[in-house]
PDB file of N, CA and C in Angstrom:
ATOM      1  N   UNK A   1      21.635   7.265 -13.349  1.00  0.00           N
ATOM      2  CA  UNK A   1      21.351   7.550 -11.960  1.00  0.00           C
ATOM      3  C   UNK A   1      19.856   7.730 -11.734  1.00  0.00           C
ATOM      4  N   UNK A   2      19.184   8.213 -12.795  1.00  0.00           N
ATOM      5  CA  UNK A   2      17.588   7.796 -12.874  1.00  0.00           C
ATOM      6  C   UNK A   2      17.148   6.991 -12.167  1.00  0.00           C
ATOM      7  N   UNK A   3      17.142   5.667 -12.706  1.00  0.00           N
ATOM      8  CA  UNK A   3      16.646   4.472 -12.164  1.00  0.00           C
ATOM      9  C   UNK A   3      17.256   4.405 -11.237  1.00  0.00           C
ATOM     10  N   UNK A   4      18.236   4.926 -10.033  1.00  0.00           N
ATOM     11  CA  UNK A   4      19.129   3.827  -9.220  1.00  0.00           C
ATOM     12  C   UNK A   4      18.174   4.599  -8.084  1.00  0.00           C
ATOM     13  N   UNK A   5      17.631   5.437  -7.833  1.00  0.00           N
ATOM     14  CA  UNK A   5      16.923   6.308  -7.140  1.00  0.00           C
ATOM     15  C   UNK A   5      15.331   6.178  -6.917  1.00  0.00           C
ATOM     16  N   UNK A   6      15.000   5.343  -8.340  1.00  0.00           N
ATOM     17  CA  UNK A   6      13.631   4.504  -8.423  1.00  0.00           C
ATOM     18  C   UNK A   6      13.977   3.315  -7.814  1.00  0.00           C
ATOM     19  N   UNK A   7      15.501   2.469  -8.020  1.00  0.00           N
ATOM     20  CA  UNK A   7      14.904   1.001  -7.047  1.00  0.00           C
ATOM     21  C   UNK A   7      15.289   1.567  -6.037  1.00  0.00           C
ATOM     22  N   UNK A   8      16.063   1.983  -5.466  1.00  0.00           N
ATOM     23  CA  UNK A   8      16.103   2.301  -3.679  1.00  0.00           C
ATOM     24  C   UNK A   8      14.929   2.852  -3.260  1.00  0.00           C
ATOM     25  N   UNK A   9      14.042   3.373  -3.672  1.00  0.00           N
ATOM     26  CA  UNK A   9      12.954   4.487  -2.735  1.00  0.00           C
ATOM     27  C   UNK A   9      11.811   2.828  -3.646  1.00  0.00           C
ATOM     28  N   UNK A  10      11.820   2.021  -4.003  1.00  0.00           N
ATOM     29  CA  UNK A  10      11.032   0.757  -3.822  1.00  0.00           C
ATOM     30  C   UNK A  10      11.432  -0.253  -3.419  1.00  0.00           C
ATOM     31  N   UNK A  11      12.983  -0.289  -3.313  1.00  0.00           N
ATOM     32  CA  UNK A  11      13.333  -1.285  -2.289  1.00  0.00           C
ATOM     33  C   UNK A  11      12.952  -0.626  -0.637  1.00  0.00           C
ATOM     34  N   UNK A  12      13.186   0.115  -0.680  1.00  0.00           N
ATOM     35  CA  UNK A  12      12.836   0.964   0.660  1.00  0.00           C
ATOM     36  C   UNK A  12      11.444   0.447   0.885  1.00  0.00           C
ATOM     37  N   UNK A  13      10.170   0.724   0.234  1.00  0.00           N
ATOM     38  CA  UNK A  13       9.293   0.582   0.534  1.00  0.00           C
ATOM     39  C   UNK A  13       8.537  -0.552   0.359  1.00  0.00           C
ATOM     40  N   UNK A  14       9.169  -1.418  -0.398  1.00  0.00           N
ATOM     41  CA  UNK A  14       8.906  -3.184  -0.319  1.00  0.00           C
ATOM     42  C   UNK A  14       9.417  -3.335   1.487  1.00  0.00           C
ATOM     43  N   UNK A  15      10.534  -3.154   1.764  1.00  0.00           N
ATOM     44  CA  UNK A  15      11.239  -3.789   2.869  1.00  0.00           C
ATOM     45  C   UNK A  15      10.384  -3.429   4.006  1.00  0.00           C
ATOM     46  N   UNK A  16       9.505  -2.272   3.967  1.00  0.00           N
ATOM     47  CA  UNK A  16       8.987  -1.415   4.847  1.00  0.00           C
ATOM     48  C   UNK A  16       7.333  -2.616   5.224  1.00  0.00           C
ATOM     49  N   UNK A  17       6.728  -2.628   3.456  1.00  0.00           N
ATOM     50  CA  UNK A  17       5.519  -3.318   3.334  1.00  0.00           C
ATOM     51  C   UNK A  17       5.992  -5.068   4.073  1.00  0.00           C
ATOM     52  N   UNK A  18       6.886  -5.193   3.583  1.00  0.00           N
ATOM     53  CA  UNK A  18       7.554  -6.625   4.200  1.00  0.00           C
ATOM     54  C   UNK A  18       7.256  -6.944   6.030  1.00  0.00           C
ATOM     55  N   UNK A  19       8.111  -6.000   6.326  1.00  0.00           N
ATOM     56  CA  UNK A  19       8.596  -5.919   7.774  1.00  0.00           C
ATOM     57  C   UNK A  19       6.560  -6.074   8.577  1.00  0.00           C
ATOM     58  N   UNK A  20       5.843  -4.406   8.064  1.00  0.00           N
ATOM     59  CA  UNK A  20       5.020  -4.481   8.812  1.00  0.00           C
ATOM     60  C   UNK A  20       3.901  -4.111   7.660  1.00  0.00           C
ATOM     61  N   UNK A  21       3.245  -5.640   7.638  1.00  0.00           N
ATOM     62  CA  UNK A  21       2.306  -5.203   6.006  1.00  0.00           C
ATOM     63  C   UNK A  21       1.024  -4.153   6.152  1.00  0.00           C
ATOM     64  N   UNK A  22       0.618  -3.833   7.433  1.00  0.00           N
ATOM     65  CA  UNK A  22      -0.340  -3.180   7.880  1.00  0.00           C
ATOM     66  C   UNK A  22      -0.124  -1.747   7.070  1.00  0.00           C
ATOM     67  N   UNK A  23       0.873  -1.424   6.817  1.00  0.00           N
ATOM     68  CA  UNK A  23       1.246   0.039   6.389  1.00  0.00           C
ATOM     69  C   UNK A  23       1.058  -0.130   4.816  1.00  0.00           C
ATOM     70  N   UNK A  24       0.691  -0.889   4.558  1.00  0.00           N
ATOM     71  CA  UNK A  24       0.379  -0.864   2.726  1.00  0.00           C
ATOM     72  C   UNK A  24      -0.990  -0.309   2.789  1.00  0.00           C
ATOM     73  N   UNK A  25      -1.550  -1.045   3.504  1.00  0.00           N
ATOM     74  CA  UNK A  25      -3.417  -0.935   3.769  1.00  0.00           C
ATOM     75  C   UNK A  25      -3.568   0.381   4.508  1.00  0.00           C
ATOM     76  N   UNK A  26      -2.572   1.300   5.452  1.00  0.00           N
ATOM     77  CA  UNK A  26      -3.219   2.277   5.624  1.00  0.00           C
ATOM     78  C   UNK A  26      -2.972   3.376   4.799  1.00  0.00           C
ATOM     79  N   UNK A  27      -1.839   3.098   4.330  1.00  0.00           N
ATOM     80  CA  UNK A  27      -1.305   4.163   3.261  1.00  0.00           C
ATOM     81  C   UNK A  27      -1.641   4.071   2.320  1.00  0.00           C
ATOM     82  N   UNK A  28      -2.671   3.038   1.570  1.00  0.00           N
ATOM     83  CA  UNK A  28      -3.755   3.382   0.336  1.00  0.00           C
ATOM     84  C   UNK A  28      -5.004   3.727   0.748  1.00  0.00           C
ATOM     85  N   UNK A  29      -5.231   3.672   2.119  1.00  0.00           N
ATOM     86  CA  UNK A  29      -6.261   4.399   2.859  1.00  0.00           C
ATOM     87  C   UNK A  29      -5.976   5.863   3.228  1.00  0.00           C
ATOM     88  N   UNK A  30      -4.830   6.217   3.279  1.00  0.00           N
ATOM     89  CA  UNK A  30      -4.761   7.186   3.684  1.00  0.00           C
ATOM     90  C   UNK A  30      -4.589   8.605   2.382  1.00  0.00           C
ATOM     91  N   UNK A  31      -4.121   7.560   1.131  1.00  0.00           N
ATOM     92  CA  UNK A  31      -3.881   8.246  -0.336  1.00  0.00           C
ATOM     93  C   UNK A  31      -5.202   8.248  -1.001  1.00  0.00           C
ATOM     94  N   UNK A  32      -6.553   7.390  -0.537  1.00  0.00           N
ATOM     95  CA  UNK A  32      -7.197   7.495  -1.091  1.00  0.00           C
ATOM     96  C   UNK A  32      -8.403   8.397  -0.492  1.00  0.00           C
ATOM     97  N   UNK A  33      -8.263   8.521   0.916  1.00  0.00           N
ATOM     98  CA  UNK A  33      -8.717   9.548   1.559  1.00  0.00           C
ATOM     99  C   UNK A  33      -8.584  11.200   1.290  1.00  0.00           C
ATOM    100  N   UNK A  34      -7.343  11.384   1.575  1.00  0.00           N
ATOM    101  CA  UNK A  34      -6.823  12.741   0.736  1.00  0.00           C
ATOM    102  C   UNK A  34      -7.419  12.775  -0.716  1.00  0.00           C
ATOM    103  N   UNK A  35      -7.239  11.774  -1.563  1.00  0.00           N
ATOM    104  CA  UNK A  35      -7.560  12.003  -2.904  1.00  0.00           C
ATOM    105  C   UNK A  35      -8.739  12.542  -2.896  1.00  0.00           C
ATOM    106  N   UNK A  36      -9.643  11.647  -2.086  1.00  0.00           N
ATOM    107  CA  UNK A  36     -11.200  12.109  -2.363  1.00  0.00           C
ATOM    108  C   UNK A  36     -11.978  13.129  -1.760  1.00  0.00           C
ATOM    109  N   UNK A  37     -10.880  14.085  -0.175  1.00  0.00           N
ATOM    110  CA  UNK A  37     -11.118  15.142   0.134  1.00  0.00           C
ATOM    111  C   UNK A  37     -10.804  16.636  -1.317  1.00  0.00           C
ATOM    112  N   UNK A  38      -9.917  16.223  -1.912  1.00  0.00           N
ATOM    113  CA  UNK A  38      -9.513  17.245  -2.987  1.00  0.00           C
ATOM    114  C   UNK A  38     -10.018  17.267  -3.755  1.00  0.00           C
ATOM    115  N   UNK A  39     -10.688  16.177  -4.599  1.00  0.00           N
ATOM    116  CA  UNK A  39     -11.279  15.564  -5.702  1.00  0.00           C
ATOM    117  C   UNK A  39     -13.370  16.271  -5.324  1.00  0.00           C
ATOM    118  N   UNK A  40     -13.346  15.882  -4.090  1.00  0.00           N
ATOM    119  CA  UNK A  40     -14.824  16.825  -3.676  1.00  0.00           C
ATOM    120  C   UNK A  40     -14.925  17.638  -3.810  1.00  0.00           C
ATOM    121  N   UNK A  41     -13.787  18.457  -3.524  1.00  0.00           N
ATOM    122  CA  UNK A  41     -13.664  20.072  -4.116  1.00  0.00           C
ATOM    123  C   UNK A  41     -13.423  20.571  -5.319  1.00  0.00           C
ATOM    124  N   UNK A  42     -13.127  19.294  -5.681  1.00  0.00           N
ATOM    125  CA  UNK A  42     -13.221  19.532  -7.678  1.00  0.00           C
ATOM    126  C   UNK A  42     -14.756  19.283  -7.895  1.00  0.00           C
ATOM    127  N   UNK A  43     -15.125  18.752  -7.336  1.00  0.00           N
ATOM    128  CA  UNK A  43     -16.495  18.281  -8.183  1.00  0.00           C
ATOM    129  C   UNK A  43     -17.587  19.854  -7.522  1.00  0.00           C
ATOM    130  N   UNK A  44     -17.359  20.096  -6.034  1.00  0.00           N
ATOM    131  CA  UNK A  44     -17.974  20.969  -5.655  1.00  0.00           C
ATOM    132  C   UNK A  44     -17.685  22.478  -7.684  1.00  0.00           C
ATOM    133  N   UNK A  45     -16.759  22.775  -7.574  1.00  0.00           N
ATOM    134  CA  UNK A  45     -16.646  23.728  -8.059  1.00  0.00           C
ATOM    135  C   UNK A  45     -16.898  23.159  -9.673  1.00  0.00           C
ATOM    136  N   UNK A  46     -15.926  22.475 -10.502  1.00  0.00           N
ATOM    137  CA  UNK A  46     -16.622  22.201 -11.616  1.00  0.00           C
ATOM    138  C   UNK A  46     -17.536  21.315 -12.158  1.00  0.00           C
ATOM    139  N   UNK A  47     -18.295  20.733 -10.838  1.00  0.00           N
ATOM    140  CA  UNK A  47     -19.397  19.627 -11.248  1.00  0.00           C
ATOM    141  C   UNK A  47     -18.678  19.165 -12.324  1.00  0.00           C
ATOM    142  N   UNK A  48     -18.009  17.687 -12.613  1.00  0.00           N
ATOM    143  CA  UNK A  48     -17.717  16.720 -13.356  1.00  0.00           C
ATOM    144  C   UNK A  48     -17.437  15.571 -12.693  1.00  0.00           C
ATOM    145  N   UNK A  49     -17.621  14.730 -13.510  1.00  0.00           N
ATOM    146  CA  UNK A  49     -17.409  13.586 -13.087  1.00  0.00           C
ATOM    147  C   UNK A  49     -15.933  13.206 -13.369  1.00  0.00           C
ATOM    148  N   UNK A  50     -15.413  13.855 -13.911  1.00  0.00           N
ATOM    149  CA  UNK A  50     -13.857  13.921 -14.326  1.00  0.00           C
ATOM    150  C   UNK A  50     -12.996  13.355 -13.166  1.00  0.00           C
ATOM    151  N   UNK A  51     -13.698  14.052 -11.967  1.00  0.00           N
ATOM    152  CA  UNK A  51     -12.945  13.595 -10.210  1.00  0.00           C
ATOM    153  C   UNK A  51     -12.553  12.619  -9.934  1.00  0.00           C
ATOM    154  N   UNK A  52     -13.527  11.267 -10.471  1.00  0.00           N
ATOM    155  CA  UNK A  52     -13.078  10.264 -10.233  1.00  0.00           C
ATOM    156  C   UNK A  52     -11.409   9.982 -10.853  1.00  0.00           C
ATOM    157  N   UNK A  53     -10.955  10.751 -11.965  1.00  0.00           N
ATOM    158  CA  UNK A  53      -9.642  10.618 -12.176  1.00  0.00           C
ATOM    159  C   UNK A  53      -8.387  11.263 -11.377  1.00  0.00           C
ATOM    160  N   UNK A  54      -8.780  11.633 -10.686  1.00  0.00           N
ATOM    161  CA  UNK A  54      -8.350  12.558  -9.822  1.00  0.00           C
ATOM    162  C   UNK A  54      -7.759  11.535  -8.248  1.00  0.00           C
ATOM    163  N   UNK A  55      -8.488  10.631  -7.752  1.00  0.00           N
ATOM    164  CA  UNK A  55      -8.545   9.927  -6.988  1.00  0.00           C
ATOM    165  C   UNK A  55      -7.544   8.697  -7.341  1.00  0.00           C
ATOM    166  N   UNK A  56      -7.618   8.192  -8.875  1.00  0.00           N
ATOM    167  CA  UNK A  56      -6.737   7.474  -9.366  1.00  0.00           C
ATOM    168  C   UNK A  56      -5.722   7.788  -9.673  1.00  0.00           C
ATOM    169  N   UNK A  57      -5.566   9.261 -10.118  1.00  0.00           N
ATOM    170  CA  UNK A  57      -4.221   9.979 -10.349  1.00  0.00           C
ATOM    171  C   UNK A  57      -3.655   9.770  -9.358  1.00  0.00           C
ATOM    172  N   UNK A  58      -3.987   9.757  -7.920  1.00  0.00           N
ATOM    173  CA  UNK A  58      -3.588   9.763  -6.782  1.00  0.00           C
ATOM    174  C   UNK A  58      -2.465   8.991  -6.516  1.00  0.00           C
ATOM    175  N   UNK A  59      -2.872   7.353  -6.444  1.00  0.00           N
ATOM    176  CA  UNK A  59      -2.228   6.400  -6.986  1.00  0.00           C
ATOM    177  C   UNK A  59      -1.106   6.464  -7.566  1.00  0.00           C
ATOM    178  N   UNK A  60      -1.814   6.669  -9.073  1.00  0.00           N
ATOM    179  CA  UNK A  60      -0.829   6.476  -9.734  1.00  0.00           C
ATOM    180  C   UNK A  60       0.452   7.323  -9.440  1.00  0.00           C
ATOM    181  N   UNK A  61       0.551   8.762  -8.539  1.00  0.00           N
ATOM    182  CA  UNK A  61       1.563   9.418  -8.368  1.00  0.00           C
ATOM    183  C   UNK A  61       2.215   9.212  -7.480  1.00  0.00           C
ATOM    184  N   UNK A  62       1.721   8.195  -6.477  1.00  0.00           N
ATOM    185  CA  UNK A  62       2.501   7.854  -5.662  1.00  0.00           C
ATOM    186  C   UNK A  62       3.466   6.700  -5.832  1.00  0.00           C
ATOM    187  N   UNK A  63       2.980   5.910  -6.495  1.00  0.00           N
ATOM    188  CA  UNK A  63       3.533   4.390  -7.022  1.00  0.00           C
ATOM    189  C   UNK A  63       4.416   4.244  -8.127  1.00  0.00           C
ATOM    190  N   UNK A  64       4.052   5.642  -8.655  1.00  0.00           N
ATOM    191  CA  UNK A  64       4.994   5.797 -10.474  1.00  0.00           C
ATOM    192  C   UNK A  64       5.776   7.103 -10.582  1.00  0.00           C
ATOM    193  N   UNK A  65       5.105   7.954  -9.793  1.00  0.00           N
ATOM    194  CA  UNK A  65       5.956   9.169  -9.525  1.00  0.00           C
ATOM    195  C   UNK A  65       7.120   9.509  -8.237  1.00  0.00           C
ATOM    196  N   UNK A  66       7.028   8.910  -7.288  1.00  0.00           N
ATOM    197  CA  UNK A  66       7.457   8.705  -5.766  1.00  0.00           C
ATOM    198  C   UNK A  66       9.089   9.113  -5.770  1.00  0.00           C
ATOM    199  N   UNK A  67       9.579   8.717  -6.937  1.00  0.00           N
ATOM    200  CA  UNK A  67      10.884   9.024  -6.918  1.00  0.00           C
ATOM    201  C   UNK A  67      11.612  10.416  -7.611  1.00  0.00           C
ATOM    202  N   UNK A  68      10.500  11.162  -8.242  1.00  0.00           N
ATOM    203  CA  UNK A  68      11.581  11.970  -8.582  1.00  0.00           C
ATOM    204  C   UNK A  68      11.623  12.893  -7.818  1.00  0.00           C
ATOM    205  N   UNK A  69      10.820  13.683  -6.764  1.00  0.00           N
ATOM    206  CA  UNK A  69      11.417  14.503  -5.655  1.00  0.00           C
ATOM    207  C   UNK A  69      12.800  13.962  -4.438  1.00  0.00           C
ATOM    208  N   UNK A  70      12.951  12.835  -4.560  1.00  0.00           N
ATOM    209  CA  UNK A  70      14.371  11.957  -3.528  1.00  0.00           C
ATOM    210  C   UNK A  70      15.728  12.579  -4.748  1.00  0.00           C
ATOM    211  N   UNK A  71      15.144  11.946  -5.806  1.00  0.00           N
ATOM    212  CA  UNK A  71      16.221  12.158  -7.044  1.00  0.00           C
ATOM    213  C   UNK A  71      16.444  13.536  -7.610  1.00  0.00           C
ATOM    214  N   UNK A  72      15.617  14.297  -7.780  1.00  0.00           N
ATOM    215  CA  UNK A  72      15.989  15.962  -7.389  1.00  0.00           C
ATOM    216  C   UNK A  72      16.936  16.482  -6.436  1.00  0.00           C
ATOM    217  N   UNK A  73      16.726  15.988  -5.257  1.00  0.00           N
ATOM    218  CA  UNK A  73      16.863  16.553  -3.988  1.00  0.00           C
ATOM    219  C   UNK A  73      18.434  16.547  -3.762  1.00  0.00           C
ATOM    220  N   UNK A  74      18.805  15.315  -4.643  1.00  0.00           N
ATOM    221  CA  UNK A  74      19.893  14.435  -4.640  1.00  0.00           C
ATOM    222  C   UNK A  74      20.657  14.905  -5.814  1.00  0.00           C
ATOM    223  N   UNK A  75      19.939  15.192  -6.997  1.00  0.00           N
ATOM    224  CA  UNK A  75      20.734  16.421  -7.747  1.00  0.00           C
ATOM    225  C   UNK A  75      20.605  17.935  -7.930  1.00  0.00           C
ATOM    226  N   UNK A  76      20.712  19.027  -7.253  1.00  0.00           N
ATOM    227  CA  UNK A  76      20.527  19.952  -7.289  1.00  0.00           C
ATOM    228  C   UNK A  76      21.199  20.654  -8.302  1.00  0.00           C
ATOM    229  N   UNK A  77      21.941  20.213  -7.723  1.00  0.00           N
ATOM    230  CA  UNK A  77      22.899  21.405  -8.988  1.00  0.00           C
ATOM    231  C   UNK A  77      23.361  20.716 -10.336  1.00  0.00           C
ATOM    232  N   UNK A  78      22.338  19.602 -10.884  1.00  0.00           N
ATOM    233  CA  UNK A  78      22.817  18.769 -12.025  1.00  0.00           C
ATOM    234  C   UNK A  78      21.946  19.902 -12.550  1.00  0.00           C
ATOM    235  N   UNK A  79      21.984  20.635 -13.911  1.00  0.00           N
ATOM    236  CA  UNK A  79      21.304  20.888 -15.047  1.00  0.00           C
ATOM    237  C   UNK A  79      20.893  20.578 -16.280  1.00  0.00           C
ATOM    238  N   UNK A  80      20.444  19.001 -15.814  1.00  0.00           N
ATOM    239  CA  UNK A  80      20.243  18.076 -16.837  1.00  0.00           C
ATOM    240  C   UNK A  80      18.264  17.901 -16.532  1.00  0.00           C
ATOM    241  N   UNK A  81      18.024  17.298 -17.427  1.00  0.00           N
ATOM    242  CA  UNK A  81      16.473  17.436 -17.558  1.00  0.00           C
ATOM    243  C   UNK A  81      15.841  16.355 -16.092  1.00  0.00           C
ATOM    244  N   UNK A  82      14.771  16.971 -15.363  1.00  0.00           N
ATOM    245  CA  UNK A  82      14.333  16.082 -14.059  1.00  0.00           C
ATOM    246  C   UNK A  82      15.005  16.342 -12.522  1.00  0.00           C
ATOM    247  N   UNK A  83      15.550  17.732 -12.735  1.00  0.00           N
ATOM    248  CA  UNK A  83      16.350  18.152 -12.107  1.00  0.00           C
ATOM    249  C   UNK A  83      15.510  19.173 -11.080  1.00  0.00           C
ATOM    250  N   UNK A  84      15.003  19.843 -11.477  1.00  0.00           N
ATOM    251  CA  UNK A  84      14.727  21.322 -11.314  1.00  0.00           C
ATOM    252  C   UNK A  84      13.007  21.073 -11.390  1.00  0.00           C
TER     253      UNK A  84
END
């Protein structure tokens, strides 16, 4: 049930990018915006250049991570690991 929760929430959002492609381009504008408001405030406080990973993490959590809060949500009361 893992995976069946990863292709629906990317079939979902293929069909979405499909329909009206404009929403791919603002929503990596809009993930990469946020990223780099939070990521300033990393750099404000621990001066590193580390931030820039921070901005890419971004990304990557949306595109590779996206599904396991739907798939949680959807098992609550499983007490199996990815749950909780």
């Amino acid at each position: 049930m893992n995976l069946d929760a990863a292709f629906v929430s990317l079939a979902l959002l293929v069909s979405l990018v499909v329909a009206h492609p404009l929403v791919l381009v603002r929503l990596l504008f809009v993930i990469g915006l946020f990223a780099l408001f939070n990521m300033l405030y990393y750099l404000r406080s621990e001066r590193s250049l580390e931030f820039l990973f921070g901005v890419l993490y971004a990304y990557f959590a949306f595109f590779g991570l996206f599904w396991i809060f739907p798939y949680a949500a959807l098992t609550v009361r499983a007490r199996s690991w990815l749950t909780r």
